[in-house]
N, C-alpha and C. Protein backbone atom coordinates (compact mmCIF):
# COMPACT_ATOMS: atom_id res chain seq x y z
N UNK A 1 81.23 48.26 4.00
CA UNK A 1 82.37 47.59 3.42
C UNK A 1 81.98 46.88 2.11
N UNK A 2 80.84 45.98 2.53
CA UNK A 2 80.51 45.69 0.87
C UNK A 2 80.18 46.27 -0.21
N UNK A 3 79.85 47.38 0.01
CA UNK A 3 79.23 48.36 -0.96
C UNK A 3 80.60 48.89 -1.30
N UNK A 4 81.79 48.92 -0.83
CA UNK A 4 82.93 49.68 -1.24
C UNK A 4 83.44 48.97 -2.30
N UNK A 5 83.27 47.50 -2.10
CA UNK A 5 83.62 46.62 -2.48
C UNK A 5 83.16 46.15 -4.29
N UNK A 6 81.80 46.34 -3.85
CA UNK A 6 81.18 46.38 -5.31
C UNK A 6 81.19 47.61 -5.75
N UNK A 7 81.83 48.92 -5.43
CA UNK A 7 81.82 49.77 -6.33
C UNK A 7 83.44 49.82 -6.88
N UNK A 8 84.13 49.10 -5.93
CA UNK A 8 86.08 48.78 -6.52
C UNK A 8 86.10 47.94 -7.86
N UNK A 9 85.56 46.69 -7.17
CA UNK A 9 85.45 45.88 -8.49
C UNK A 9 85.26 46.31 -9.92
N UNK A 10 84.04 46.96 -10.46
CA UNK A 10 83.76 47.39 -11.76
C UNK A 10 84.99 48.18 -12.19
N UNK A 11 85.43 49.31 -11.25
CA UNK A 11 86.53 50.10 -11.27
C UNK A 11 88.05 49.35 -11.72
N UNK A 12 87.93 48.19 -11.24
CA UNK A 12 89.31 47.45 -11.38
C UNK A 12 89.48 46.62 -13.09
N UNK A 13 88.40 46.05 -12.94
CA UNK A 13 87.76 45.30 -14.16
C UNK A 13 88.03 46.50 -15.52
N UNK A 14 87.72 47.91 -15.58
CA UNK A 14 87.56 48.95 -16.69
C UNK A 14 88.73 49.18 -16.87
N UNK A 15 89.67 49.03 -15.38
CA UNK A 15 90.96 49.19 -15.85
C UNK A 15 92.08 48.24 -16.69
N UNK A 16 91.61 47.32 -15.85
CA UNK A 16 92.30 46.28 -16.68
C UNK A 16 92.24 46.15 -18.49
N UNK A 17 91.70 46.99 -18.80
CA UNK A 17 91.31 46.84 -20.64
C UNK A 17 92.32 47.40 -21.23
N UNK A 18 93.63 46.71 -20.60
CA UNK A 18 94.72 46.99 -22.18
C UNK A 18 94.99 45.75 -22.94
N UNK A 19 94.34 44.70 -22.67
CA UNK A 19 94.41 43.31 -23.30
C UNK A 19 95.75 43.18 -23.93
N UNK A 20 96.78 43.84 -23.70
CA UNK A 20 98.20 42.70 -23.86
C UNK A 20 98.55 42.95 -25.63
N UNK A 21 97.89 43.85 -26.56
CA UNK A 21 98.03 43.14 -27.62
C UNK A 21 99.06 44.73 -27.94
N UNK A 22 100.17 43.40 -28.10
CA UNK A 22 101.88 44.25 -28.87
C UNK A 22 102.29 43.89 -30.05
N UNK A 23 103.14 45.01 -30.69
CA UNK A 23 102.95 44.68 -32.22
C UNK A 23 104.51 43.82 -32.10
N UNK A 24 104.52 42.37 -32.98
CA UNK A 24 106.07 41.61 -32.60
C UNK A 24 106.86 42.17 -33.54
N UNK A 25 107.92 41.74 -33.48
CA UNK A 25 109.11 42.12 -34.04
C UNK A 25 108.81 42.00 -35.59
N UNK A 26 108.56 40.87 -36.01
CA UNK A 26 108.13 40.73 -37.45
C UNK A 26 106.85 41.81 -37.74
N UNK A 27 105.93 42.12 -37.10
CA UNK A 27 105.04 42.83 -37.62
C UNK A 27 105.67 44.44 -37.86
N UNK A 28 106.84 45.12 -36.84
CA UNK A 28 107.30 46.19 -36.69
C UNK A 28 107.57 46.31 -38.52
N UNK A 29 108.01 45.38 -39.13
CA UNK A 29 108.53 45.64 -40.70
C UNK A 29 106.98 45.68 -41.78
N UNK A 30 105.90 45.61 -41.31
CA UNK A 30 104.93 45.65 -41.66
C UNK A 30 104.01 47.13 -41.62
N UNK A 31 104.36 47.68 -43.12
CA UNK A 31 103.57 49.23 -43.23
C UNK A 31 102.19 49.12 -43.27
N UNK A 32 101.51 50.09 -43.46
CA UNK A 32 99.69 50.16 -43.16
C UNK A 32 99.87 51.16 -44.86
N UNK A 33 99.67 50.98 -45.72
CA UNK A 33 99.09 51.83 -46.50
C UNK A 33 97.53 52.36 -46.17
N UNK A 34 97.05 53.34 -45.43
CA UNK A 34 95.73 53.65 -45.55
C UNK A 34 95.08 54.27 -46.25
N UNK A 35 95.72 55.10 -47.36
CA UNK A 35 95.05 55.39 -49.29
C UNK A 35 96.09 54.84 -49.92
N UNK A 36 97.30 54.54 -50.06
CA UNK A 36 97.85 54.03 -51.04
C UNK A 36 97.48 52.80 -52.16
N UNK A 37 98.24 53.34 -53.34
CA UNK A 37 98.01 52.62 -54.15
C UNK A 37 98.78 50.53 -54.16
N UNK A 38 98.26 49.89 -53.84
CA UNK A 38 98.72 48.72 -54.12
C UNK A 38 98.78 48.23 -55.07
N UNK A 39 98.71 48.40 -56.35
CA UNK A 39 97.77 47.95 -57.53
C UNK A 39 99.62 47.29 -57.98
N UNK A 40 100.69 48.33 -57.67
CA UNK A 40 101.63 47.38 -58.24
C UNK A 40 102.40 46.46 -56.86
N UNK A 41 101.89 45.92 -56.19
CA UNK A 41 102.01 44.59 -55.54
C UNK A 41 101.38 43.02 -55.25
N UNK A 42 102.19 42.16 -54.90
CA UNK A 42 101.59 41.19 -54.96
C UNK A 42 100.41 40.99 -53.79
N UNK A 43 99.28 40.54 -54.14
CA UNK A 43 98.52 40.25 -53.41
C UNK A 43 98.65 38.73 -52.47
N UNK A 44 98.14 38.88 -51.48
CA UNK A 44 98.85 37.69 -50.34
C UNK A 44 97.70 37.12 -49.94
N UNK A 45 96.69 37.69 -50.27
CA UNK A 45 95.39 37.02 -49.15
C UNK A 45 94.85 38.09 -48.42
N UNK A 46 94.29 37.82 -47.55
CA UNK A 46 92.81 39.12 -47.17
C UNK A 46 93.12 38.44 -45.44
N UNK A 47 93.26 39.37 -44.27
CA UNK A 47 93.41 38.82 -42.76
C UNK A 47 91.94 39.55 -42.76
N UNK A 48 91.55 39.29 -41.71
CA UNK A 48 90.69 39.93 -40.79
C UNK A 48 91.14 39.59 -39.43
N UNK A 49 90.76 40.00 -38.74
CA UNK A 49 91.32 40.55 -37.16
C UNK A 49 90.15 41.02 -36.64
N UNK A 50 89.97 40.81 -35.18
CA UNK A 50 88.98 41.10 -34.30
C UNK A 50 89.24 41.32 -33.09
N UNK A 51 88.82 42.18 -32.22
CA UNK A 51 89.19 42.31 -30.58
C UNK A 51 87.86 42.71 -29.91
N UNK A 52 87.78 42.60 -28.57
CA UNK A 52 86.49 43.21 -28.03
C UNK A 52 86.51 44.46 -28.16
N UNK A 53 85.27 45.08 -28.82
CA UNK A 53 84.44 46.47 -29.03
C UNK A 53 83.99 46.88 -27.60
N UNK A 54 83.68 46.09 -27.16
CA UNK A 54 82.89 46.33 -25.64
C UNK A 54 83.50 45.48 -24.77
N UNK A 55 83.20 46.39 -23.07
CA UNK A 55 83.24 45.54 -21.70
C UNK A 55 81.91 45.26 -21.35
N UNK A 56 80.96 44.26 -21.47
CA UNK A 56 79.91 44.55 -20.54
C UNK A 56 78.99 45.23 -21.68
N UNK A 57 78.17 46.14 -21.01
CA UNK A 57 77.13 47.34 -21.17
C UNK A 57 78.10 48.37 -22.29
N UNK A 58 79.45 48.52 -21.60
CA UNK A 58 80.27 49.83 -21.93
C UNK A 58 81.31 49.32 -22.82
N UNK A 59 81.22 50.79 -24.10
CA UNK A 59 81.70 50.40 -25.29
C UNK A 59 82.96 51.16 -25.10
N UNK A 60 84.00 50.38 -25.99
CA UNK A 60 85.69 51.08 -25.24
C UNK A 60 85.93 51.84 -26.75
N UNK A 61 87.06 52.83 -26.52
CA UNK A 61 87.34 53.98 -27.07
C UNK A 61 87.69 53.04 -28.31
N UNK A 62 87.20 53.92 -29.51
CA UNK A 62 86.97 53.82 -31.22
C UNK A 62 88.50 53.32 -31.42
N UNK A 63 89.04 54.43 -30.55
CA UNK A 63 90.73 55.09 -31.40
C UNK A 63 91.35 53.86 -30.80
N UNK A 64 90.95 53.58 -29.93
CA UNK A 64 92.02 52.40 -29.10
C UNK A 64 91.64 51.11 -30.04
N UNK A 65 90.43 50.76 -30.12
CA UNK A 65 90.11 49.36 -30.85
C UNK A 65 90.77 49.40 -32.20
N UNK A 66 90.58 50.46 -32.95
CA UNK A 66 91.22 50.63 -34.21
C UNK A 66 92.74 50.46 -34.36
N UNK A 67 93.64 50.81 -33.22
CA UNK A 67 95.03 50.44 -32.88
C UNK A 67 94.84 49.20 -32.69
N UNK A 68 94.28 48.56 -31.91
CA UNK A 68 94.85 47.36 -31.78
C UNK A 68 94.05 46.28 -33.07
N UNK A 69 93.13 46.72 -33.68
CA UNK A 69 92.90 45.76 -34.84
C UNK A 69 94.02 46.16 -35.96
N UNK A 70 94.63 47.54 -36.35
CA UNK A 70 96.02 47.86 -36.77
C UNK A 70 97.03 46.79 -36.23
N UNK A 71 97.64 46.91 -35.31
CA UNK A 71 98.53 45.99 -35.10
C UNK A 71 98.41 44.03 -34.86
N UNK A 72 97.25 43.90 -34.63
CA UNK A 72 96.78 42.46 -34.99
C UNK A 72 97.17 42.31 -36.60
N UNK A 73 96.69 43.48 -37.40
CA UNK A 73 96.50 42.68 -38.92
C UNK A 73 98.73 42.95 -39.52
N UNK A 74 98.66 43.58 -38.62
CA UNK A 74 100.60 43.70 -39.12
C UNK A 74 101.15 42.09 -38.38
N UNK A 75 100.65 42.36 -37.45
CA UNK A 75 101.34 40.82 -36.75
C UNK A 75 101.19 39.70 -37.98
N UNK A 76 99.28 39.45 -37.97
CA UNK A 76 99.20 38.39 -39.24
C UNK A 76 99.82 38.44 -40.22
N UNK A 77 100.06 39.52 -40.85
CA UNK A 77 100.46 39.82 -42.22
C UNK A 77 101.72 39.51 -42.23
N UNK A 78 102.43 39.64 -40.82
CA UNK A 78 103.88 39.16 -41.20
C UNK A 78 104.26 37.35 -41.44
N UNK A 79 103.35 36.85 -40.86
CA UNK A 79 103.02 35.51 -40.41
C UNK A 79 102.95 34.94 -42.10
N UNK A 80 102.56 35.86 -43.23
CA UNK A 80 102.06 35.53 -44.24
C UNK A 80 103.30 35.84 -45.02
N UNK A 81 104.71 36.65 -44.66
CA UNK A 81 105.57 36.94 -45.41
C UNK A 81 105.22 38.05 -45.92
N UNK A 82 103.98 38.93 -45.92
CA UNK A 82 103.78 39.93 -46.16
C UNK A 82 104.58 41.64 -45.75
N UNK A 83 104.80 42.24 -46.21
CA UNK A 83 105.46 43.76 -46.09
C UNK A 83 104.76 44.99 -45.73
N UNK A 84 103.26 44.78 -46.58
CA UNK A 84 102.39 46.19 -46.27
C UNK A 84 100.71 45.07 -46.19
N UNK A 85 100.28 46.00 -45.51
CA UNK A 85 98.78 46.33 -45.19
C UNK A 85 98.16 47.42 -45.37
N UNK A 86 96.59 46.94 -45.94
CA UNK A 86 95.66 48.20 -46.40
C UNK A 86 94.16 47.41 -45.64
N UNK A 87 93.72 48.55 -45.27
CA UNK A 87 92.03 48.08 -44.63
C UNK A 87 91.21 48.02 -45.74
N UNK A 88 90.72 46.93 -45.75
CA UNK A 88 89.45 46.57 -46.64
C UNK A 88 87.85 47.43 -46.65
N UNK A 89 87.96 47.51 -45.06
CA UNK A 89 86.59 47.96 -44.80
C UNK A 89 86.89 48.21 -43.19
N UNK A 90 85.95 49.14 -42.72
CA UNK A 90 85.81 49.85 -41.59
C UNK A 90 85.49 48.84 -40.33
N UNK A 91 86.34 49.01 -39.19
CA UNK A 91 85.75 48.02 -38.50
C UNK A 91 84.33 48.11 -38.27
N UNK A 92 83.73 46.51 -37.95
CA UNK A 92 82.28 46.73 -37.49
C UNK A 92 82.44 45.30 -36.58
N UNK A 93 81.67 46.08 -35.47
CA UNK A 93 81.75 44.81 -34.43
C UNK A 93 83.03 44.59 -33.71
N UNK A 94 83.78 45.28 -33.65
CA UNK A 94 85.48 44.60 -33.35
C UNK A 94 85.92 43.82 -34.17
N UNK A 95 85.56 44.06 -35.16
CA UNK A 95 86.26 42.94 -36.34
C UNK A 95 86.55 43.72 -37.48
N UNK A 96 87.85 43.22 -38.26
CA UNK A 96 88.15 44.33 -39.78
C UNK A 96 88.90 43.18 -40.87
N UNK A 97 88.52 43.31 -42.25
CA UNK A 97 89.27 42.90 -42.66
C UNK A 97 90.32 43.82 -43.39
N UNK A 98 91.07 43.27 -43.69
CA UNK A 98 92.46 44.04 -44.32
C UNK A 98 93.28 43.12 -45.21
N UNK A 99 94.00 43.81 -46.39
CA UNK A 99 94.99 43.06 -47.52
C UNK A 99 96.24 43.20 -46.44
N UNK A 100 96.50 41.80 -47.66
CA UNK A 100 98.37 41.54 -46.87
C UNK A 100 98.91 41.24 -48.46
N UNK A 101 99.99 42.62 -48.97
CA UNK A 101 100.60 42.62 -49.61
C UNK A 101 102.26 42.29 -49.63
N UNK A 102 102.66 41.91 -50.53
CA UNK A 102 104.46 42.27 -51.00
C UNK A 102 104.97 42.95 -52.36
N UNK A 103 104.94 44.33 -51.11
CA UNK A 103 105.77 45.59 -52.25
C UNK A 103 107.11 45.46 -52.25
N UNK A 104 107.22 45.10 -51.68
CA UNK A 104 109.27 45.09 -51.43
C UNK A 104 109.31 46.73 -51.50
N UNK A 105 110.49 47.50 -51.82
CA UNK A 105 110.54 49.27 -51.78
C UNK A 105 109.91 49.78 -52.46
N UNK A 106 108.86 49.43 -53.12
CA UNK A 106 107.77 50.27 -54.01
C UNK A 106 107.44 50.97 -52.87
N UNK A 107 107.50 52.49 -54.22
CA UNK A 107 107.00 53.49 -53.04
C UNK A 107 105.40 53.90 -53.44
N UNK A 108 104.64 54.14 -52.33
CA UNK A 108 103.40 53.83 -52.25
C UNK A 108 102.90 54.93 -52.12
N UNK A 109 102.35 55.33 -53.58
CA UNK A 109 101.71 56.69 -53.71
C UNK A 109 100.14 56.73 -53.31
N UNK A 110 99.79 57.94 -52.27
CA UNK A 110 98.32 57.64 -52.15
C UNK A 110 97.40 57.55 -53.26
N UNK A 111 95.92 57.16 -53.26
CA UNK A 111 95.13 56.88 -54.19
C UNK A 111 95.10 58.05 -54.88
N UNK A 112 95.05 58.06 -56.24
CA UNK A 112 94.55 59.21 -56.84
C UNK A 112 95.68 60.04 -57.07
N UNK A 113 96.74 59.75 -56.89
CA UNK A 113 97.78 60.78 -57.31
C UNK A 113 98.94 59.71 -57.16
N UNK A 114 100.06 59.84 -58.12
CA UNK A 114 101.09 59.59 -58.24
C UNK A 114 102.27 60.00 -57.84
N UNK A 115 102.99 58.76 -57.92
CA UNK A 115 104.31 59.19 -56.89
C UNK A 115 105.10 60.96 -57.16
N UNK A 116 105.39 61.56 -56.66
CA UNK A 116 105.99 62.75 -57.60
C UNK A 116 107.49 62.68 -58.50
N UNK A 117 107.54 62.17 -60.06
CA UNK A 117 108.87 62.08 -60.50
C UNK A 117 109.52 62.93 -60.26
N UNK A 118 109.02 64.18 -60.05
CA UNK A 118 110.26 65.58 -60.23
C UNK A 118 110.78 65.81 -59.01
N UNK A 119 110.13 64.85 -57.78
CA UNK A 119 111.05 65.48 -56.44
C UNK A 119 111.73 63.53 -56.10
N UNK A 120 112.81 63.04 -56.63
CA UNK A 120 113.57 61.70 -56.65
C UNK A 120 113.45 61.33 -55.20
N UNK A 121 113.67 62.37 -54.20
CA UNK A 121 113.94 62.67 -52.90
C UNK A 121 112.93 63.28 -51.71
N UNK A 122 112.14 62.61 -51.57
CA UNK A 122 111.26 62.78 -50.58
C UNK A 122 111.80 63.68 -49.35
N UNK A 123 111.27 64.43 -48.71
CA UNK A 123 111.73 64.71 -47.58
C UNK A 123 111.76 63.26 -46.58
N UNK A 124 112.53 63.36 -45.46
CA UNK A 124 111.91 62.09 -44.56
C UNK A 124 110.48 61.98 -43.90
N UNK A 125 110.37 60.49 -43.89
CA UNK A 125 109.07 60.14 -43.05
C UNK A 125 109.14 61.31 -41.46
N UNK A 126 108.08 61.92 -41.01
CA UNK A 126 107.51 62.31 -40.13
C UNK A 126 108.19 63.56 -40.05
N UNK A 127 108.62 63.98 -41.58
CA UNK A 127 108.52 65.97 -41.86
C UNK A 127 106.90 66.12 -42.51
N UNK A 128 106.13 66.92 -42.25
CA UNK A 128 105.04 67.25 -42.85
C UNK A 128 105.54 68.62 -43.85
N UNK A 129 104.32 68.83 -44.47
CA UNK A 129 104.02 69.69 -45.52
C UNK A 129 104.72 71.61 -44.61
N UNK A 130 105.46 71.90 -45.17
CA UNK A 130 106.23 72.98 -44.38
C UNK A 130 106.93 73.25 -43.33
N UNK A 131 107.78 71.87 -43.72
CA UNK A 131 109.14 71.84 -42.58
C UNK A 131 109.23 71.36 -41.39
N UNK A 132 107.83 71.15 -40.84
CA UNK A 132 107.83 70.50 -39.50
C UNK A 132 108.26 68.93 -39.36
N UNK A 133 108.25 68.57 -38.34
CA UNK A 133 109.25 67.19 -38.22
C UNK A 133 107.94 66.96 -37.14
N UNK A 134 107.35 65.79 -37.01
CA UNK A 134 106.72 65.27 -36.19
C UNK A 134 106.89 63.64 -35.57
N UNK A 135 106.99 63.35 -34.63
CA UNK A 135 107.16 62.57 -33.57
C UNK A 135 106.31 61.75 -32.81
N UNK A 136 106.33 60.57 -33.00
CA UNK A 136 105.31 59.65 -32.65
C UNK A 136 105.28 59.61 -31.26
N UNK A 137 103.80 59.66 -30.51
CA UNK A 137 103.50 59.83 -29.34
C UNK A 137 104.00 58.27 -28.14
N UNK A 138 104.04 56.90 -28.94
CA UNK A 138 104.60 56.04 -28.07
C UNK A 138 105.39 55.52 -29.13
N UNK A 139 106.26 54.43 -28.59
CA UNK A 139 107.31 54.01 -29.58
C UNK A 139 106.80 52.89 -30.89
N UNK A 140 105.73 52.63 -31.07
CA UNK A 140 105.14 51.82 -32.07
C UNK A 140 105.38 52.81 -33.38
């Protein structure tokens, strides 16, 4: 019985690692530029954000920590009156910093290339490059 016991526990503990962190209502209005150009917005200040990298011994999934240091720095950024976010630098440690801008509808051409004048009319957000329409896997 005890041995069942100490092998439940660790099991219960690994599960428990969704730590609660939801993006609020104010952050939902908060974009991520991740190449875009900011250069024509106001700059707000610099967040950094941090969450646990690890349980223990055992290090938790890249993709998951990177979501939730994403939605930490939208939360802050809204806190700041801010509109968009860009990562400064790669997380290290469970920790990232990131800009908190205000573009208002500037549209935010990635680095290195400019908005396109000759098409006024974008297709919509989440058509890709040859017609497909793609669909976000949870509602964030």
């Amino acid at each position: 019985m005890r041995k069942t016991l100490l092998l439940l526990v660790p099991i219960a503990l690994l599960g428990a690692c969704t730590y609660g962190i939801t993006l609020d209502d104010a952050g939902k209005n908060v974009r991520t530029a991740w190449s875009g150009d900011v250069s024509s917005c106001r700059d707000l200040g610099k967040v950094t954000v941090s969450v646990m990298d690890h349980v223990g011994p055992i290090d938790r999934n890249d993709i998951k920590v990177r979501d939730e240091l994403e939605v930490m720095a939208r939360n802050e950024a809204a806190k700041m009156h801010a509109d968009t976010i860009k990562p400064l630098g790669d997380p290290t440690d469970g920790s990232q910093p990131w800009g908190a801008y205000q573009c208002g509808n500037a549209n935010l051409a990635p680095a290195g290339r400019p908005a396109n004048p000759a098409n006024p009319n974008p297709p919509p957000a989440g058509t890709a490059p040859g017609g497909f329409e793609t669909y976000p896997v949870k509602g964030n």
